[in-house]
Protein backbone atom coordinates (compact mmCIF):
# COMPACT_ATOMS: atom_id res chain seq x y z
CA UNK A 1 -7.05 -30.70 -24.09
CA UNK A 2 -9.76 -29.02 -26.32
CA UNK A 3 -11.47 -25.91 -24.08
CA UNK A 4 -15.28 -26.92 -24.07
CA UNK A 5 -18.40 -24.16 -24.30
CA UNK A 6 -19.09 -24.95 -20.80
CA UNK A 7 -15.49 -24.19 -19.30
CA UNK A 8 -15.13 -20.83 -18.03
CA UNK A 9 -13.04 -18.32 -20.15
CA UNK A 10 -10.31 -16.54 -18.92
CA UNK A 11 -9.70 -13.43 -18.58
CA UNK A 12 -7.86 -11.61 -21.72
CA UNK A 13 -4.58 -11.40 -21.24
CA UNK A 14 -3.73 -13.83 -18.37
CA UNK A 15 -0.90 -15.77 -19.92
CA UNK A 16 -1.71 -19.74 -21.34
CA UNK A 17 0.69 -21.41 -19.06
CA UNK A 18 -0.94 -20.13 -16.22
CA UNK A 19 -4.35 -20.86 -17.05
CA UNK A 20 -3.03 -24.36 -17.69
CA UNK A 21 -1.87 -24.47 -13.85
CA UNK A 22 -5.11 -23.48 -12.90
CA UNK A 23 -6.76 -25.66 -14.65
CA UNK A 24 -5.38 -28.45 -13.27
CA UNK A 25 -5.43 -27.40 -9.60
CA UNK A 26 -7.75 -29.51 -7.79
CA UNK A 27 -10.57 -27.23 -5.55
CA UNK A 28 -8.82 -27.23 -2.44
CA UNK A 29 -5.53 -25.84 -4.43
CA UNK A 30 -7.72 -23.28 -6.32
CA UNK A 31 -9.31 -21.96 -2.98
CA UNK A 32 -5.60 -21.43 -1.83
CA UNK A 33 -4.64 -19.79 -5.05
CA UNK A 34 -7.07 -17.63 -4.32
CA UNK A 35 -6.39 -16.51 -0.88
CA UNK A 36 -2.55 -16.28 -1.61
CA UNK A 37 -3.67 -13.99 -4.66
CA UNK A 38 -5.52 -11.45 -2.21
CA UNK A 39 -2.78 -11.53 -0.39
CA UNK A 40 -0.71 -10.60 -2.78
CA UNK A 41 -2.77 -7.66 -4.32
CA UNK A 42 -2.67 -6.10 -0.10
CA UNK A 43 0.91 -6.25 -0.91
CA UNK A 44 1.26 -4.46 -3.87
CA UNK A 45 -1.43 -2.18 -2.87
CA UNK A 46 0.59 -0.97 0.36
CA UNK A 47 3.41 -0.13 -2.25
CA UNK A 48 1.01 2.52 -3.23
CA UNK A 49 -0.34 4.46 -0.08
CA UNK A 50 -1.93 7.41 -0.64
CA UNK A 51 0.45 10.35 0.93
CA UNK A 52 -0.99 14.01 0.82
CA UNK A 53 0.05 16.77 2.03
CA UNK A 54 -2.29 18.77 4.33
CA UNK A 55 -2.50 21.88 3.86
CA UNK A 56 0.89 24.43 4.67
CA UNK A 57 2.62 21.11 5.43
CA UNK A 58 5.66 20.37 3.41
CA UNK A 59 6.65 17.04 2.91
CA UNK A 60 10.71 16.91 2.86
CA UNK A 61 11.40 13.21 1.94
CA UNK A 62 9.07 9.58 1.52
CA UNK A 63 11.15 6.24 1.85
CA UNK A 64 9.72 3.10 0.84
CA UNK A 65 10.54 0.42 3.87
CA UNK A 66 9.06 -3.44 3.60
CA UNK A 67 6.05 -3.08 5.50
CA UNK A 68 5.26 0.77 5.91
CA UNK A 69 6.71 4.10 4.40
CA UNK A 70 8.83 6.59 6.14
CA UNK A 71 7.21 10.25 5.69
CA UNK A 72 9.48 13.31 6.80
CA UNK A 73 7.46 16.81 7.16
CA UNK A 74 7.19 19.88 8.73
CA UNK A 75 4.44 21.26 10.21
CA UNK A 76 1.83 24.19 11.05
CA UNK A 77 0.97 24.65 14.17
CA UNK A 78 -1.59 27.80 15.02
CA UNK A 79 -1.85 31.69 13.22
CA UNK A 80 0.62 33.81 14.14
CA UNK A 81 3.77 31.38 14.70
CA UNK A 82 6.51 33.12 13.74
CA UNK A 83 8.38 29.88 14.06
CA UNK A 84 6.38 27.58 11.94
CA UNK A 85 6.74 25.25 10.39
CA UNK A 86 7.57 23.26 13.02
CA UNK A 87 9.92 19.83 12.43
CA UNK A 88 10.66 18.02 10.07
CA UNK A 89 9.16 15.40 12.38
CA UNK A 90 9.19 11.63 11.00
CA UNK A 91 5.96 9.17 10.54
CA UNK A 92 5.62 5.39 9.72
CA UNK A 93 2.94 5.37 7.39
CA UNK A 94 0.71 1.71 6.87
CA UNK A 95 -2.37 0.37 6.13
CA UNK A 96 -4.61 -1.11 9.02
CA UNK A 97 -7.10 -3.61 7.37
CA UNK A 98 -10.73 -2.69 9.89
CA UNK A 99 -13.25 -5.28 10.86
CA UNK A 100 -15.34 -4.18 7.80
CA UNK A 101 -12.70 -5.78 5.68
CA UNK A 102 -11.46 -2.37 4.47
CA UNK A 103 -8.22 -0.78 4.61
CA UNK A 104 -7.33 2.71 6.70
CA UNK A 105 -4.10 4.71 6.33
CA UNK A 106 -2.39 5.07 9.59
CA UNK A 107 0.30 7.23 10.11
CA UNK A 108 2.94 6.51 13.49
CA UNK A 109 4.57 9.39 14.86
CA UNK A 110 8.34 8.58 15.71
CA UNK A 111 9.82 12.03 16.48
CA UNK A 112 11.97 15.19 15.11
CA UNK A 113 14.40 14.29 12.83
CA UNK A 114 17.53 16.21 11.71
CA UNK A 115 17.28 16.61 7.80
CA UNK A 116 20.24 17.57 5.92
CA UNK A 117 18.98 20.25 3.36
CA UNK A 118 21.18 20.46 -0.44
């Protein structure tokens, strides 16, 4: 069917046969396109949480698990440790959506781990 001026363009690069499917999705079908679609993008984005260092910590291993990432470190503790860094301790790392519709990176403290060092 020939696009008219008043249909709304796509954007560049979104493949034909999908903006066929959407084109023939009725309101109620588009609304739930949509929601599934933000859905998605949490997904993905959770795939990419933003892991630092702080400072004299030293990260020993991250793991990608389905629904949160495994951090390994050791730690400082105060000036004048003679023992630090202290660990490697193990975190679950995820992102809590807040009531303000933004996300916050939360890190879960499981314990000390025993790390085989190469």
């Amino acid at each position: 069917m020939p696009r008219s001026p008043e249909d709304p363009t796509p954007p560049e690069g979104l493949p034909d046969r999908l903006v066929a499917e959407l084109e023939d999705l009725s309101p109620e079908d588009l609304r739930k396109t949509i929601v599934h679609a933000r859905e998605l993008l949490r997904f993905h984005e959770e795939r990419d949480l933003p892991i630092e260092p702080e400072p004299g910590e030293d990260v020993v291993r991250i793991t990608e698990h389905e629904g949160y990432t495994e951090v390994v470190k050791r730690l400082p503790c105060e000036d004048g440790c003679d023992d630090c860094p202290h660990g490697p301790y193990v975190y679950h790392v995820t992102e809590e959506p807040q009531p303000d519709g933004e996300t916050k990176v939360h890190w879960s403290f499981i314990g000390e781990v025993n790390v085989d060092e190469d």
